[in-house]
Protein backbone atom coordinates (compact mmCIF):
# COMPACT_ATOMS: atom_id res chain seq x y z
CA UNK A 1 90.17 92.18 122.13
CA UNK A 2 91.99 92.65 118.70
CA UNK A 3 91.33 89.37 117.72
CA UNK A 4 87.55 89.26 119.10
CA UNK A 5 87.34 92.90 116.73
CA UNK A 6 88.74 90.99 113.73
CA UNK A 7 86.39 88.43 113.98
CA UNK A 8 83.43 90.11 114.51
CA UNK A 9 84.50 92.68 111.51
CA UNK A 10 84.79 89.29 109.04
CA UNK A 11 81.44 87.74 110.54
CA UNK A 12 79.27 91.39 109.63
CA UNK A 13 81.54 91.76 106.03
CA UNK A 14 79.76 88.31 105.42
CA UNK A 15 76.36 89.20 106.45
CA UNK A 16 77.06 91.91 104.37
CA UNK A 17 77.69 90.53 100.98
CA UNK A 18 75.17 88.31 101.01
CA UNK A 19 72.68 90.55 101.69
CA UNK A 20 74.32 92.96 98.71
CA UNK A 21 74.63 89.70 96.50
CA UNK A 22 70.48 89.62 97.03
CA UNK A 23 70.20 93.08 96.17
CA UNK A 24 71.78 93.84 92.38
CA UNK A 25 69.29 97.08 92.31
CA UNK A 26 70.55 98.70 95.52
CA UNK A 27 66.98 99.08 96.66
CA UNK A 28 68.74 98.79 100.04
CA UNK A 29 70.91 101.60 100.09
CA UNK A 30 68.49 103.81 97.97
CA UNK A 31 65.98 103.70 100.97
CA UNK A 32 68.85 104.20 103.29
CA UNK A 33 69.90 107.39 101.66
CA UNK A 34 66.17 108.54 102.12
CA UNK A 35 66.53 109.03 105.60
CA UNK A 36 68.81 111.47 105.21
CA UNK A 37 66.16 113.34 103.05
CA UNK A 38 64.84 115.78 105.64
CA UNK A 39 69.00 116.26 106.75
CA UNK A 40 69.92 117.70 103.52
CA UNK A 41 66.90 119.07 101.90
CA UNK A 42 68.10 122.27 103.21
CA UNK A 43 68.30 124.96 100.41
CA UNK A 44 71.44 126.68 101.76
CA UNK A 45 74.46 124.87 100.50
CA UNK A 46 76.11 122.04 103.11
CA UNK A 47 79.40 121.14 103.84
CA UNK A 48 78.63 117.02 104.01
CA UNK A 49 81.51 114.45 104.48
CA UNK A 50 80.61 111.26 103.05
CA UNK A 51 82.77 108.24 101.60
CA UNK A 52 82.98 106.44 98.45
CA UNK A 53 81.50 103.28 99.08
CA UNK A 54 83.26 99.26 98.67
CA UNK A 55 80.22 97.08 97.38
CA UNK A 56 78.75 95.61 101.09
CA UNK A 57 78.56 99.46 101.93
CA UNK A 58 75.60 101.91 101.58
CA UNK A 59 75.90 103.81 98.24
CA UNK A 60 75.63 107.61 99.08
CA UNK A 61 77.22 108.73 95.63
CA UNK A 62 73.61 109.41 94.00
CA UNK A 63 73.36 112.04 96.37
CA UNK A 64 75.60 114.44 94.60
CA UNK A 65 73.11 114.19 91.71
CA UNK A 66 69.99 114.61 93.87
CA UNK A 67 71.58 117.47 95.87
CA UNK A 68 73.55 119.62 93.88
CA UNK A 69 73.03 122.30 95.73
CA UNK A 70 75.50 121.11 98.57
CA UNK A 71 79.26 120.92 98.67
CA UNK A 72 79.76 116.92 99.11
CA UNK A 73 83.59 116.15 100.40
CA UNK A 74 85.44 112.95 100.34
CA UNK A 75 88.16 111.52 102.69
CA UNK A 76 92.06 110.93 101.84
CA UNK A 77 94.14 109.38 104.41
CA UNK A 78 97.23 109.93 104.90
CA UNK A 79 100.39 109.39 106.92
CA UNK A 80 100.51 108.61 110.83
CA UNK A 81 96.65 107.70 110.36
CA UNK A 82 95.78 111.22 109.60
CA UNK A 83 92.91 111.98 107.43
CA UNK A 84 91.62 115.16 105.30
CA UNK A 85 88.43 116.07 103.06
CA UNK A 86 88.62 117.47 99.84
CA UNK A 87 85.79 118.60 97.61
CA UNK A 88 84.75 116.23 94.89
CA UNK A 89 82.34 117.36 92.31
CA UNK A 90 83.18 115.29 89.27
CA UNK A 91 83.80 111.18 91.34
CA UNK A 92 84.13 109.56 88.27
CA UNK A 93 87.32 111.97 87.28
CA UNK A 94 88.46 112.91 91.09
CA UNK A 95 88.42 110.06 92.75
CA UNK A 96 91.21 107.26 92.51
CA UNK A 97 92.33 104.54 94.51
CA UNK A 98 93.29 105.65 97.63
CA UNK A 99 94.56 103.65 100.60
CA UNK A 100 93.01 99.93 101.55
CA UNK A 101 91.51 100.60 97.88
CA UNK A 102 89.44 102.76 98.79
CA UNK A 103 88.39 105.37 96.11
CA UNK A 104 89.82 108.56 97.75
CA UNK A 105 90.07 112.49 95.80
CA UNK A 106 93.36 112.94 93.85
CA UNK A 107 95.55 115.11 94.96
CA UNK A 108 95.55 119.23 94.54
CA UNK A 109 91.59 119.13 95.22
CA UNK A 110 90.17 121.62 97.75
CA UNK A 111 90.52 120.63 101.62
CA UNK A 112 87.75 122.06 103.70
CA UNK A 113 88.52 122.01 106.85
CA UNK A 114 86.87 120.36 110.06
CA UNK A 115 85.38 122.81 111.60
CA UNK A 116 83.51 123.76 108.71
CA UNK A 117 81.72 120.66 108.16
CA UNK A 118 78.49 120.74 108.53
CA UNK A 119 76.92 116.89 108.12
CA UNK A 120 79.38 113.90 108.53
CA UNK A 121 78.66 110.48 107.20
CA UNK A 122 80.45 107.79 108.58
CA UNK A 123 81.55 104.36 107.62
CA UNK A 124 81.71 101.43 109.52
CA UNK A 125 81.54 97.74 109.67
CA UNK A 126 79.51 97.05 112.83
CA UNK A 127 77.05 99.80 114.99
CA UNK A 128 75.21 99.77 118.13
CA UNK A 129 71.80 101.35 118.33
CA UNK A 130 73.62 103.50 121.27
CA UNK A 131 76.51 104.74 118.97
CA UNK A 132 79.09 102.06 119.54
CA UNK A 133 81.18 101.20 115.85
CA UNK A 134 83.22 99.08 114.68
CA UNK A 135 85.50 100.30 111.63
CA UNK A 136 87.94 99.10 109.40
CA UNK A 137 90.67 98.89 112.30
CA UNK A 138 92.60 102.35 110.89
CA UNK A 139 90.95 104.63 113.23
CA UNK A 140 91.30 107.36 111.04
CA UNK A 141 87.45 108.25 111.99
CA UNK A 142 88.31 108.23 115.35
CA UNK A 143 90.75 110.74 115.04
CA UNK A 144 89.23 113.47 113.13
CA UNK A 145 85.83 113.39 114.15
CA UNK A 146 86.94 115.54 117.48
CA UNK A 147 88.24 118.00 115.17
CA UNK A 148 84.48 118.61 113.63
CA UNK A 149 83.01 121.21 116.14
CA UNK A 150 80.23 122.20 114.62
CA UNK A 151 78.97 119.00 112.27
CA UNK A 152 76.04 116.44 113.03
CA UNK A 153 77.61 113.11 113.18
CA UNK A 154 75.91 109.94 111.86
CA UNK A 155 76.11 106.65 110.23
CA UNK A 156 74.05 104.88 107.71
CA UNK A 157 73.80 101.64 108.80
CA UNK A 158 72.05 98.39 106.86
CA UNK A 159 70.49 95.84 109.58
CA UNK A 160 73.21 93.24 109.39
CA UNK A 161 75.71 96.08 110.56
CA UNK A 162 73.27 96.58 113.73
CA UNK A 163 74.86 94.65 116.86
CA UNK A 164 73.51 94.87 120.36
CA UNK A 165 76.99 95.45 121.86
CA UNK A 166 80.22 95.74 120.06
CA UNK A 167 84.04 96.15 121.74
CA UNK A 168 85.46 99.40 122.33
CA UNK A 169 88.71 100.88 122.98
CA UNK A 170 88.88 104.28 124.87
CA UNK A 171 89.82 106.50 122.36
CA UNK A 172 86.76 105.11 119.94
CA UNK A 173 84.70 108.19 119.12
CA UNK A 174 81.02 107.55 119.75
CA UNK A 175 78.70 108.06 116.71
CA UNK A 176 75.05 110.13 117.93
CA UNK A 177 73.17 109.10 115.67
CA UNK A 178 72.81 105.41 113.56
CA UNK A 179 70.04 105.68 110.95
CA UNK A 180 68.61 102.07 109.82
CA UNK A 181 65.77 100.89 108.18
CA UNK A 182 64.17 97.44 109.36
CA UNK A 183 64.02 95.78 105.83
């Protein structure tokens, strides 16, 4: 099954770029991130998790402009596949490369804990319309998103991610809710 994951993770990656390559603006991932518009257009200030994108991924980092109002958190891995998230509010200074190359906060910044998340945005390379996903191989996602009690759990998803069924292990942790838009 690992090798049937691999290859479906490099077939998407492609569909990915391409689509990215035919997209300098990032109209794509600027309608994405409207869907999360009603979501966060709460005045009370949110605890939301999301990443710091590679370039085939949705861009969520204008949303610390458009929302300043919320606390927005970014993930560090770290050793035996454990993961934390730490409040970023300058990305440009705060962020560095982190593992895989993955822009990640520097050290020292302010962990909020799991439980007190309130939205999670998750990465992935592949999703099912019934919450099946298909990440990077790390599981670090997997792992920590039992720990987040109280959060709403979703994915951004472009339609080239979107597969009708996609290989699971057991301890894959289901994702409620994929948003896409059918551009």
């Amino acid at each position: 099954m690992q090798q049937h994951k691999t290859e479906l993770r490099r077939r998407i990656i492609h569909r990915l770029q391409q689509a990215a390559a035919a997209d300098p603006t990032g109209r794509r991932s600027a309608a994405l991130r409207a869907l999360l518009a009603p979501l966060i257009s709460a005045k009370k200030p949110l605890n939301i998790a999301i990443y710091a994108p590679l370039p085939h991924e949705v861009n969520l980092m204008p949303l610390l402009r458009d929302y300043p109002q919320h606390h927005f958190v970014f993930p560090r891995c770290g050793k035996a596949h454990s993961m934390s998230f730490h409040l970023v509010t300058a990305p440009e200074v705060e962020l560095q490369p982190g593992a895989m190359g993955i822009p990640a906060p520097q050290p020292g910044l302010p962990v909020i804990p799991p439980e007190q998340l309130d939205i999670v945005i998750v990465p992935g390379v592949g999703f099912s319309l019934t919450g099946k996903r298909l990440g990077y191989g790390g599981g670090y996602y997997d792992r920590y998103l039992p720990r987040c009690t109280r959060a709403q759990v979703l994915a951004l998803a472009f339609p080239e991610q979107i597969e009708d069924t996609l290989p699971t292990d057991e301890h894959d942790f289901p994702i409620p809710s994929v948003l896409t838009n059918g551009f």
